[in-house]
C-alpha atoms as a PDB file:
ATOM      1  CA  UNK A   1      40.918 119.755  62.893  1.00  0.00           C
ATOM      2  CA  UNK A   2      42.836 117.230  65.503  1.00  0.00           C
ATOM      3  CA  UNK A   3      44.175 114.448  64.131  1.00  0.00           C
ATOM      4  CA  UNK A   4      45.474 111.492  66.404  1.00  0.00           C
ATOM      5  CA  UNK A   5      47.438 108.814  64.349  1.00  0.00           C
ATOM      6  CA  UNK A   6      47.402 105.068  64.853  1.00  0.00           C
ATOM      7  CA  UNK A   7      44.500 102.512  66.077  1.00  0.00           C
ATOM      8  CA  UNK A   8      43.141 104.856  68.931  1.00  0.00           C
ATOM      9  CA  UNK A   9      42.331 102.247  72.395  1.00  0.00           C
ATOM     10  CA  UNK A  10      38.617 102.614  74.047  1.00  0.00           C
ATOM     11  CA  UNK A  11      38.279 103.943  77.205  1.00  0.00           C
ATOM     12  CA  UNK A  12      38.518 101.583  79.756  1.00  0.00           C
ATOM     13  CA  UNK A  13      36.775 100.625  83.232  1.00  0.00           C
ATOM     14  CA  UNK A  14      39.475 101.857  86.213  1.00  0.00           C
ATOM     15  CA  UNK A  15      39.528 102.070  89.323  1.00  0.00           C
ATOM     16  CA  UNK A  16      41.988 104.284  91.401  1.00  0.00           C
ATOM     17  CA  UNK A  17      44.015 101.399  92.007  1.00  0.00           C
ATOM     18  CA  UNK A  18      44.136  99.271  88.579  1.00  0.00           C
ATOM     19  CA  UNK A  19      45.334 102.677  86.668  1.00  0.00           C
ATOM     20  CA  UNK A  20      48.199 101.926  88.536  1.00  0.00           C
ATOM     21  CA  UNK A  21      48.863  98.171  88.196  1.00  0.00           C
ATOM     22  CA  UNK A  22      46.576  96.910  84.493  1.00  0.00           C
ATOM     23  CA  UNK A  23      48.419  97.743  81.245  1.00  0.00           C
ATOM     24  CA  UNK A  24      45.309  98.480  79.726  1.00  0.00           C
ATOM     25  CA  UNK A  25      45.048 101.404  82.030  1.00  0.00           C
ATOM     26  CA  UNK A  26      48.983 102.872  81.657  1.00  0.00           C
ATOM     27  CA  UNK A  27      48.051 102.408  77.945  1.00  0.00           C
ATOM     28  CA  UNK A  28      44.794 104.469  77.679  1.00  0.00           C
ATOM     29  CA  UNK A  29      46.611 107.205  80.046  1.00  0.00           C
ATOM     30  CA  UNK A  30      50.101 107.196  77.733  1.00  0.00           C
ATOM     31  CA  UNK A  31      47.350 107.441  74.886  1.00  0.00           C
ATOM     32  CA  UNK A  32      45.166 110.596  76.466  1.00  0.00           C
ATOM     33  CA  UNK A  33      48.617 112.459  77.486  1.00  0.00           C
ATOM     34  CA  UNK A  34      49.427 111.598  73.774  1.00  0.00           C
ATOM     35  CA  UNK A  35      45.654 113.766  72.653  1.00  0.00           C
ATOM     36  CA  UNK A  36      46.487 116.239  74.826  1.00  0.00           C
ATOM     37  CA  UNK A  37      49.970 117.187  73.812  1.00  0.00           C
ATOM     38  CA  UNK A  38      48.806 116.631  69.953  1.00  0.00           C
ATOM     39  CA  UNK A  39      45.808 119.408  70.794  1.00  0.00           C
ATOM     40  CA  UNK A  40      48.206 121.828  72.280  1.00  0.00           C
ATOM     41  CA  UNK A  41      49.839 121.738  69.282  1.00  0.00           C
ATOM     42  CA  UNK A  42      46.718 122.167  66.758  1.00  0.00           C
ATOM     43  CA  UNK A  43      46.195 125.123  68.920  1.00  0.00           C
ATOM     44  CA  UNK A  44      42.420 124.391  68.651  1.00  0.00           C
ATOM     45  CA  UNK A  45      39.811 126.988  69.464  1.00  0.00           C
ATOM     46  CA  UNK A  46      38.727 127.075  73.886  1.00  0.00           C
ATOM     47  CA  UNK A  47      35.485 126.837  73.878  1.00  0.00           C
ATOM     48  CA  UNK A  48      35.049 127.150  77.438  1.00  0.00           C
ATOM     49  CA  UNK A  49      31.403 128.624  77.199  1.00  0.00           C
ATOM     50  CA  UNK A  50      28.325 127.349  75.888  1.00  0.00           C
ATOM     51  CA  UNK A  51      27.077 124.181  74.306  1.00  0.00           C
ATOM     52  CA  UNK A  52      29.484 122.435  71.431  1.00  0.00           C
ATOM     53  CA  UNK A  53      28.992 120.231  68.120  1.00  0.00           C
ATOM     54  CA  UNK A  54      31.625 117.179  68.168  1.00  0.00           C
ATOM     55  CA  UNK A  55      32.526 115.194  65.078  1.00  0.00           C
ATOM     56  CA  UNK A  56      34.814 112.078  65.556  1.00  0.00           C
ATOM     57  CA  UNK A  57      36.292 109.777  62.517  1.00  0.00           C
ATOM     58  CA  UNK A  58      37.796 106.462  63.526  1.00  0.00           C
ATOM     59  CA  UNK A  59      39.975 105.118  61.301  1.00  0.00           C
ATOM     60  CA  UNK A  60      41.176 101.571  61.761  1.00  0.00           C
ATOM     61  CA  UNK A  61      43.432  99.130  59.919  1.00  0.00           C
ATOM     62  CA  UNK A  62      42.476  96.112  61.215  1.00  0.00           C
ATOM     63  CA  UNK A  63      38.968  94.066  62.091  1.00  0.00           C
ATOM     64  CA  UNK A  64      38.962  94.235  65.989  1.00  0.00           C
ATOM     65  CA  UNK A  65      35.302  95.323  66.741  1.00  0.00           C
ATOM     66  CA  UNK A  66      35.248  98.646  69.047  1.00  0.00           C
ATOM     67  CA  UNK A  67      32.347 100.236  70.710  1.00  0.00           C
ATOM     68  CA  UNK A  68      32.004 103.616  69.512  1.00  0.00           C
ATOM     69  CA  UNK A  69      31.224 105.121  72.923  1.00  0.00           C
ATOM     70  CA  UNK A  70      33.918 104.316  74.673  1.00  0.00           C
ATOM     71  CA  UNK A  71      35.969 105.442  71.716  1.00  0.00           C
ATOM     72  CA  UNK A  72      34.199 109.157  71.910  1.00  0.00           C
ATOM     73  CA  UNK A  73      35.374 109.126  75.908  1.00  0.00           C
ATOM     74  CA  UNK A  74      38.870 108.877  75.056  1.00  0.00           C
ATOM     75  CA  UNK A  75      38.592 111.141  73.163  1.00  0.00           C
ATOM     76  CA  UNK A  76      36.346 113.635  74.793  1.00  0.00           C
ATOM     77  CA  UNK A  77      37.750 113.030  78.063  1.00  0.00           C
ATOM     78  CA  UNK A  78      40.965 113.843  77.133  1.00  0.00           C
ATOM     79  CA  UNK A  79      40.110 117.069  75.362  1.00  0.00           C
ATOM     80  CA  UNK A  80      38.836 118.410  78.836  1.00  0.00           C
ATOM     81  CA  UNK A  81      40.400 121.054  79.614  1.00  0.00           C
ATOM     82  CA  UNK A  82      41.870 122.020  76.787  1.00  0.00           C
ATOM     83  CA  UNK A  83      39.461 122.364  73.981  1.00  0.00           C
ATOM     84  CA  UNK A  84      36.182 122.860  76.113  1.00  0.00           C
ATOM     85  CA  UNK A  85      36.087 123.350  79.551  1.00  0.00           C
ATOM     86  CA  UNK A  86      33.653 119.956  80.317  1.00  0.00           C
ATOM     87  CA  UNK A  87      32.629 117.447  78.124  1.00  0.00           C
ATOM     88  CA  UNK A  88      29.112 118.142  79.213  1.00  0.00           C
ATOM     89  CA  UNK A  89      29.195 121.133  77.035  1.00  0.00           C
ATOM     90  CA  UNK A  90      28.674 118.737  74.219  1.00  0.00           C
ATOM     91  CA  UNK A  91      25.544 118.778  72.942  1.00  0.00           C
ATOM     92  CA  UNK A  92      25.502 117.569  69.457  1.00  0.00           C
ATOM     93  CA  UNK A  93      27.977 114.175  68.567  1.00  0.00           C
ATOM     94  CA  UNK A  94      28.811 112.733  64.900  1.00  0.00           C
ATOM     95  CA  UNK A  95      30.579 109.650  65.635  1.00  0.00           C
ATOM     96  CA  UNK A  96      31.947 107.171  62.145  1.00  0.00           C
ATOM     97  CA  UNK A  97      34.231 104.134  62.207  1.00  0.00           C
ATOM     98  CA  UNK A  98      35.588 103.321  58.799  1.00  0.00           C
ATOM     99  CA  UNK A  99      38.780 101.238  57.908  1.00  0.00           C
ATOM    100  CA  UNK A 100      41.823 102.495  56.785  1.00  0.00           C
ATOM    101  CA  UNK A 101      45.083 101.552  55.585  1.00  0.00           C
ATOM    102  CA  UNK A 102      46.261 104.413  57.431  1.00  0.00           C
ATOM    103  CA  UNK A 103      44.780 104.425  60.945  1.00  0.00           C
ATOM    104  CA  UNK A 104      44.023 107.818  62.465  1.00  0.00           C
ATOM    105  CA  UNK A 105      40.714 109.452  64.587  1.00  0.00           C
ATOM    106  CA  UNK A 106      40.145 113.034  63.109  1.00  0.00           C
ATOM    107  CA  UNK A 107      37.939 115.552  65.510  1.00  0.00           C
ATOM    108  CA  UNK A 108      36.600 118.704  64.710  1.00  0.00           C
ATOM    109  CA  UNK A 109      34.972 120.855  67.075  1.00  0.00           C
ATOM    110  CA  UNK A 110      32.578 123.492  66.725  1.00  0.00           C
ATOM    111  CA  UNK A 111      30.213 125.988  68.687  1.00  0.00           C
ATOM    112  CA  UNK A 112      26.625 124.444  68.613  1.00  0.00           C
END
């Protein structure tokens, strides 16, 4: 199991410009270098072939209204790579947002 502590950001809209120039943008790319270097180190299984399960838990500790979806592509997106070879090998997604005192997102991936 991944897990990511603090309030994890949603994906956002860029373009190849504004990842340059809107904070939102250096934030959500700080944050996916951050999910990368943290599933390095959980040494989680490549599954670079076939289709995979995904489960996601959000944890937040606060009321700010995400969307779920663009919480999975930070997520998933930044797992590219490195846990799976393309998030289209995802086939089967268990997404939950629940609140916390202790915020966190906790992944577990599995063959399908």
């Amino acid at each position: 199991m991944l897990i990511i502590p603090g309030n994890l950001q949603p994906a956002p809209r860029m373009t190849r410009r504004s990842k340059f120039v809107s904070e939102i943008a250096k934030r959500y790319l700080t944050q996916k270098e951050t999910i990368q270097w943290l599933a390095k180190q959980a040494k989680l299984p490549l599954l670079y072939e076939g289709n995979i399960s995904i489960s996601i838990r959000f944890y937040f500790n606060d009321k700010r209204q995400r969307d779920l979806d663009n919480l999975m592509k930070s997520v998933t997106d930044a797992l590219n790579g490195i846990a799976y070879k393309d998030d289209s090998q995802i086939t089967i997604a268990v997404l939950a947002k629940y609140k916390d005192n202790i915020p966190r997102t906790e992944v577990e991936i599995s063959e399908a």
